[in-house]
Protein backbone atom coordinates (compact mmCIF):
# COMPACT_ATOMS: atom_id res chain seq x y z
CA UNK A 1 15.98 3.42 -3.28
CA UNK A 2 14.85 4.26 0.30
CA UNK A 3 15.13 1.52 2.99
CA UNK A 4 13.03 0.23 4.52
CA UNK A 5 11.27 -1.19 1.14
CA UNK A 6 8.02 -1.44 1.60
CA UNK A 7 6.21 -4.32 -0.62
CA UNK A 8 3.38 -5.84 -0.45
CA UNK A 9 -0.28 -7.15 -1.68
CA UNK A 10 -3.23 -6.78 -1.48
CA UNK A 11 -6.10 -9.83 -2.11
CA UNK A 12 -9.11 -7.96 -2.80
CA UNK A 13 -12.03 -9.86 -2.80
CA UNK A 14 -10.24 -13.23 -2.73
CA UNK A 15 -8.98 -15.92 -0.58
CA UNK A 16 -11.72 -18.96 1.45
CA UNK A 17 -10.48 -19.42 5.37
CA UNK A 18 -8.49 -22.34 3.97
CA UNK A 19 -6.98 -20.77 0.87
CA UNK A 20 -5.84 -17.70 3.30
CA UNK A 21 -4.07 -20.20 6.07
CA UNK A 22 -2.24 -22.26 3.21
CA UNK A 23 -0.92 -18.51 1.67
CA UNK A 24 0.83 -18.08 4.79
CA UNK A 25 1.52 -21.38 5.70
CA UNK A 26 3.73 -20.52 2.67
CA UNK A 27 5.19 -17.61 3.53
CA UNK A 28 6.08 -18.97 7.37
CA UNK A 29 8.19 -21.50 5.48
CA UNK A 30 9.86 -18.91 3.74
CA UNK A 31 12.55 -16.56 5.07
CA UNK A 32 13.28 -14.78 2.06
CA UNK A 33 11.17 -11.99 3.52
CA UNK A 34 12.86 -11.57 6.78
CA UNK A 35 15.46 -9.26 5.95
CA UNK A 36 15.54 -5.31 7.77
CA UNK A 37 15.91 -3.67 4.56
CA UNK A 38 12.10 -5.05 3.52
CA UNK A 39 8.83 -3.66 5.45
CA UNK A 40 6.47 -6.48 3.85
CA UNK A 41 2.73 -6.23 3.94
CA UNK A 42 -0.59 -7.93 3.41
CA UNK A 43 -4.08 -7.41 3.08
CA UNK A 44 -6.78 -9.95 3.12
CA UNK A 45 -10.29 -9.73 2.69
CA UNK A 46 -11.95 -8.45 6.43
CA UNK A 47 -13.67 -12.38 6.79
CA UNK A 48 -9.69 -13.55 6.59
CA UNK A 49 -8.30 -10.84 9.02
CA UNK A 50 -8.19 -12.82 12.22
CA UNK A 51 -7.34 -16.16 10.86
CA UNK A 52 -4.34 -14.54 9.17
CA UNK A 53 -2.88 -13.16 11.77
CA UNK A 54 -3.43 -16.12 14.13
CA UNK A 55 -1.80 -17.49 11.32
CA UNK A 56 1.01 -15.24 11.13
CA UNK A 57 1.43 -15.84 14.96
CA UNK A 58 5.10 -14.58 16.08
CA UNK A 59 5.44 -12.96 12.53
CA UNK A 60 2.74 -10.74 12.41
CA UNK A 61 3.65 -7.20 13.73
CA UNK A 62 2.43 -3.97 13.47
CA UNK A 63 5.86 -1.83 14.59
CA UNK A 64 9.11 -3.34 13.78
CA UNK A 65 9.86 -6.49 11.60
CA UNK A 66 7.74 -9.05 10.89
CA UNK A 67 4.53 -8.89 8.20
CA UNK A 68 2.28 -5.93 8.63
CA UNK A 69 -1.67 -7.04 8.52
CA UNK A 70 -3.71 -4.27 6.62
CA UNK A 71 -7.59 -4.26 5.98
CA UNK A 72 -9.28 -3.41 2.54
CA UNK A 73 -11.46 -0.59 3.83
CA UNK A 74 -13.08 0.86 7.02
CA UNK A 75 -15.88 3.12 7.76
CA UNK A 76 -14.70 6.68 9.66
CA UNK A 77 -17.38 5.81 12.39
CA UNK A 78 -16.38 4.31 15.47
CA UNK A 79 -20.08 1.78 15.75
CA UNK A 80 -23.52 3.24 14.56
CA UNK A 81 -25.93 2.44 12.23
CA UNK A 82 -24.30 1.70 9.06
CA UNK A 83 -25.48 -2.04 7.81
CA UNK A 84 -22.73 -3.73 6.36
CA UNK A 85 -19.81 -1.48 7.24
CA UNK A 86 -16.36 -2.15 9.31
CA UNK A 87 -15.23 0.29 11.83
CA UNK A 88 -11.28 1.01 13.27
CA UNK A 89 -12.32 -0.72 16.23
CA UNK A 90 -13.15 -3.56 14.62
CA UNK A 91 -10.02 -2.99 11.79
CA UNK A 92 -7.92 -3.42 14.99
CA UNK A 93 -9.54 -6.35 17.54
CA UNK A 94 -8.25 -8.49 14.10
CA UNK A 95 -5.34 -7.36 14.58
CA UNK A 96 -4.68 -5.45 11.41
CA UNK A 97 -2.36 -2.43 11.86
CA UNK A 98 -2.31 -0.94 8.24
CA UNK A 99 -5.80 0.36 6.44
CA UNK A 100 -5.79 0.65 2.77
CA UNK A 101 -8.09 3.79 1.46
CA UNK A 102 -9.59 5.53 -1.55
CA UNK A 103 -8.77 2.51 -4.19
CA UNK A 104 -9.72 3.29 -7.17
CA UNK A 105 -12.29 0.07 -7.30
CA UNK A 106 -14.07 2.16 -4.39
CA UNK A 107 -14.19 5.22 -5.72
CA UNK A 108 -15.13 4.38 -8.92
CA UNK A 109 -17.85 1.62 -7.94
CA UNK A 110 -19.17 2.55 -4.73
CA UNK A 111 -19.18 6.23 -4.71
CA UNK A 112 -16.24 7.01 -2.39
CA UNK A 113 -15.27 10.74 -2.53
CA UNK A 114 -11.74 12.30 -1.43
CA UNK A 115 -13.72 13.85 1.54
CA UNK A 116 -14.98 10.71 1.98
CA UNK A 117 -11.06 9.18 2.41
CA UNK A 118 -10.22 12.16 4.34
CA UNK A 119 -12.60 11.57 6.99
CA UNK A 120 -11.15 7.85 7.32
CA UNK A 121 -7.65 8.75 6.84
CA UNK A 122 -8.69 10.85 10.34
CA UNK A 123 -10.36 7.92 11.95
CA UNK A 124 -7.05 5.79 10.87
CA UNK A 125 -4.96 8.05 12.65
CA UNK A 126 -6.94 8.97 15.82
CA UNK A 127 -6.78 5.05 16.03
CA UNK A 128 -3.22 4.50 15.38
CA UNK A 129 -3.91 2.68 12.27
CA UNK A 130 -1.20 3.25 8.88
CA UNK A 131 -3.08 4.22 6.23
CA UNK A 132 -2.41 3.66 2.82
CA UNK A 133 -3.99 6.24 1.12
CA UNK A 134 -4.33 4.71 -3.02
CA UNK A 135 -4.48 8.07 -5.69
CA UNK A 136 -4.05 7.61 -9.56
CA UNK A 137 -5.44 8.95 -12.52
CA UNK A 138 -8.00 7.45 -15.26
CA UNK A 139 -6.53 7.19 -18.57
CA UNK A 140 -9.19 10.14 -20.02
CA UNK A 141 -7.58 12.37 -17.05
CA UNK A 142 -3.81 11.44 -18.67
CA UNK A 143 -4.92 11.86 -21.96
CA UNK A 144 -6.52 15.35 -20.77
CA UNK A 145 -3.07 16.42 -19.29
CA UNK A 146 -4.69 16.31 -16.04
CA UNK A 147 -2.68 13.32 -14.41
CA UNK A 148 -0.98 15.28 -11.94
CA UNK A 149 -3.70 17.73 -11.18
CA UNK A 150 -5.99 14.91 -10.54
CA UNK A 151 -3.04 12.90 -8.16
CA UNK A 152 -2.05 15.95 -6.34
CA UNK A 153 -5.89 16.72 -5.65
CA UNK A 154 -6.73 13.63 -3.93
CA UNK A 155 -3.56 13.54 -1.87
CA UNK A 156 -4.04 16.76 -0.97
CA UNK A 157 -7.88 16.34 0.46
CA UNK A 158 -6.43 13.09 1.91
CA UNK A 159 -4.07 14.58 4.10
CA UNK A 160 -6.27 17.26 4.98
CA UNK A 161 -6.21 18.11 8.69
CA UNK A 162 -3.88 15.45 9.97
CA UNK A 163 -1.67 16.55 12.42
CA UNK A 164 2.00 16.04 12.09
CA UNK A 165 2.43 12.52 14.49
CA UNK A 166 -0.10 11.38 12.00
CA UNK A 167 1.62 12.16 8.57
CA UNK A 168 4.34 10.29 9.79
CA UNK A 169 2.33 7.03 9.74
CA UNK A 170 0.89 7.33 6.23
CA UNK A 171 1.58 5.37 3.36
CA UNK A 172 0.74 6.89 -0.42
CA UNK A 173 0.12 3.93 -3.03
CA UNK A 174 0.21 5.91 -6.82
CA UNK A 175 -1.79 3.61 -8.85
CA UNK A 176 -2.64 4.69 -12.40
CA UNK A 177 -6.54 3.57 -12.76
CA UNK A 178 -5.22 2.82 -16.37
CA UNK A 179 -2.67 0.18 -15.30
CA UNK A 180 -4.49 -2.00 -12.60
CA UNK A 181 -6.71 -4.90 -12.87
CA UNK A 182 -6.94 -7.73 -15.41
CA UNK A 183 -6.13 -6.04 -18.76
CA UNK A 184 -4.38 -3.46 -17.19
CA UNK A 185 -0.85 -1.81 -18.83
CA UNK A 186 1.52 -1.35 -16.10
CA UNK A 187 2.98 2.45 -15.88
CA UNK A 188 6.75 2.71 -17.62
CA UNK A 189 9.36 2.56 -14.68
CA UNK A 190 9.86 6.46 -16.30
CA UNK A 191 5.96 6.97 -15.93
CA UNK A 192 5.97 5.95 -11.94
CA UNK A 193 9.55 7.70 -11.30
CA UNK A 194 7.92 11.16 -12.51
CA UNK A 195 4.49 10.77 -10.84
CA UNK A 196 6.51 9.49 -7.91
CA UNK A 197 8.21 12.97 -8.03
CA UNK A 198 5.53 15.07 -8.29
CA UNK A 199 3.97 13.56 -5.46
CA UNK A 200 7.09 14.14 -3.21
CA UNK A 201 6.96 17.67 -4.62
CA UNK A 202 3.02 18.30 -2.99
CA UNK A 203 3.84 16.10 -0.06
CA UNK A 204 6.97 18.14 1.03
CA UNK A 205 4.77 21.42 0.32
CA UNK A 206 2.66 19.59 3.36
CA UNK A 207 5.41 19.87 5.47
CA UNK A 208 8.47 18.56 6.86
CA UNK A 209 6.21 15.74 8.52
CA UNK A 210 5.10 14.70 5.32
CA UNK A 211 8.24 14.83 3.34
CA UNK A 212 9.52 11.72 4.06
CA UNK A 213 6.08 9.70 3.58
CA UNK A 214 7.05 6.46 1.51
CA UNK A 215 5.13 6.49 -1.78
CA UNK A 216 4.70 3.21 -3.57
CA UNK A 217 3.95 1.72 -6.82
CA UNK A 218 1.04 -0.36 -7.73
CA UNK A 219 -0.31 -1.29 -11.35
CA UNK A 220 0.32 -4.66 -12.81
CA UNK A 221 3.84 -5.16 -10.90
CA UNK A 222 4.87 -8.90 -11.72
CA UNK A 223 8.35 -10.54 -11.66
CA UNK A 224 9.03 -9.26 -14.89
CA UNK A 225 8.72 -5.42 -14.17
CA UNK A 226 9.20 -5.25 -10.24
CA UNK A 227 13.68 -4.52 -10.56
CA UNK A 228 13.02 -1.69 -12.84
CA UNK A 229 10.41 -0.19 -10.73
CA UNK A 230 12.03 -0.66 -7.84
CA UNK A 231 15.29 1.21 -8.88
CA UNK A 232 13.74 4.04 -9.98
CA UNK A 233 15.02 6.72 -6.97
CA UNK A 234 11.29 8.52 -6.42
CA UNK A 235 10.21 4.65 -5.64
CA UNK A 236 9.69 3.41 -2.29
CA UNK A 237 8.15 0.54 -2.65
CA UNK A 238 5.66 -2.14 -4.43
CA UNK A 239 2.18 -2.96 -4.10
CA UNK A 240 1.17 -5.67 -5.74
CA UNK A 241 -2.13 -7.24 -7.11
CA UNK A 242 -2.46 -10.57 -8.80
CA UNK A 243 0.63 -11.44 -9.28
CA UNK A 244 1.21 -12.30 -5.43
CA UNK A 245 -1.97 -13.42 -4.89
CA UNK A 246 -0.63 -16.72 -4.84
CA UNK A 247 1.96 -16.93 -2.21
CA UNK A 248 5.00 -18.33 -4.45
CA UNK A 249 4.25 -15.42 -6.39
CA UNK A 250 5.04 -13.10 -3.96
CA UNK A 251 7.87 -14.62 -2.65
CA UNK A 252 9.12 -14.59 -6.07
CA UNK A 253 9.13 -10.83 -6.15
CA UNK A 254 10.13 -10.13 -2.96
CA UNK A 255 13.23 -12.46 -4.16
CA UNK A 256 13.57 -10.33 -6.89
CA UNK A 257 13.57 -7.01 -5.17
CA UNK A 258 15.91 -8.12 -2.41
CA UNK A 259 18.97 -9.23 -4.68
CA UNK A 260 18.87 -5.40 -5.57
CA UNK A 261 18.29 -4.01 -2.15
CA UNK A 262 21.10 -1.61 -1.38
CA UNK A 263 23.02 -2.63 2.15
CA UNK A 264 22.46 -0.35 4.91
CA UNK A 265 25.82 0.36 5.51
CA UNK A 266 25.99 2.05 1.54
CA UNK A 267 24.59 5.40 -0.25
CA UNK A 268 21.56 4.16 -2.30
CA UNK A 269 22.63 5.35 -5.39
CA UNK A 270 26.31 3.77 -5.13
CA UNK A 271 25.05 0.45 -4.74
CA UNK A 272 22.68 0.40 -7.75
């Protein structure tokens, strides 16, 4: 276990104004999250951007402690004519510093490609944005035996063409298409660990700038599985879907993960 550990969630297409100030009305209250060895994240829908982090207030960051703001999606396009679309620009005026790209739900249901991420991943770091680049593999593609081709593929085309001082910034997410959303199976801690591994394996072929880029777990994490994901060694962190979509339910994890948070001042493995 690597520390910082990142963890977070992200709301999809949930959350009113109100519902998204009472979340972290929930988590100010809270300081089971403000501990150095956590990097904790969050990522509203784009209408609940600004009032979260005016929410957030002193606790919203995007460098150093505090809770990271992230957006769902941007377009690679600074303005222009694309109807219904969110630029970096605008990703960044609400003061999110953290984009989450190439989710499954969007390639699968609106058509994104891996050039298609690639080009934003670019915009994302011309703009100083983090992205977290999502890449996981259908359950016909792990059936196939073509889980890692398909996961070392999109990362791949992802990180096409970004210079060093932006490799540093990324975030991978590995999440199995198989194990997310309602009715989803989440992966064996075994199952991440060695996809976890392989990825480290194609990012470190990258590069040494991209050998050290955090890769996290998402896929039906809950309270139940998060300790055993989390202390698998190729696992950096957690991202989490319904589960912490109410705010009690993210704390819970988080209070999960951080009993078993190695001290800084110990190996990893020695404290685990």
């Amino acid at each position: 276990m690597r520390l910082p550990f990142w963890i977070g969630t992200g709301w999809k297409m949930n959350k009113t104004l109100a519902e998204a100030r009472d979340y972290v009305g929930t988590l100010r209250r809270s300081a089971i999250w403000r501990d150095d060895r956590l990097r904790p994240f969050i990522i509203p829908p784009f209408t609940a951007l600004a009032t979260v982090r005016d929410e957030l207030g002193e606790d919203a960051a995007t460098n150093g402690h505090g809770i990271l703001l992230g957006a769902q999606n941007m377009h690679w396009a600074d303005r222009g004519a694309y109807t219904g679309e969110v630029s970096p620009l605008m990703v960044k005026d609400c003061g999110a510093g953290l984009i989450e790209l190439g989710h499954s739900e969007r390639r699968a249901l609106f058509n994104e490609t891996d050039e298609a991420v690639n080009l934003k991943v670019k915009a994302a770091s011309r703009h100083g944005l983090r992205p977290l680049i999502c890449v996981g593999e259908t359950g016909a593609e792990r059936q196939a035996g073509q889980a890692v081709e398909t996961v070392t593929r999109q990362l791949r085309i992802a990180l096409a063409g970004i210079e060093p001082a932006g490799l540093k910034q990324v975030l991978i997410a590995y999440e199995p298409v198989w194990a997310i959303g309602d009715g989803g199976v989440p992966a064996t801690p075994d199952e991440a660990n060695d996809m976890h591994v392989e990825i480290r394996r194609a990012l470190a072929a990258l590069g040494p700038a991209a050998a050290d880029i955090p890769v996290l777990y998402g896929g039906s994490v809950n309270r139940a599985n998060c300790v055993a994901l989390a202390r698998q060694p190729a696992v950096d962190g957690l991202f989490i879907g319904r589960s912490a979509w109410e705010a009690t339910g993210f704390l819970g994890i988080i209070a999960s993960i951080q009993a078993v948070l190695p001290t800084r001042d110990k190996p990893s493995a020695g404290s685990l």
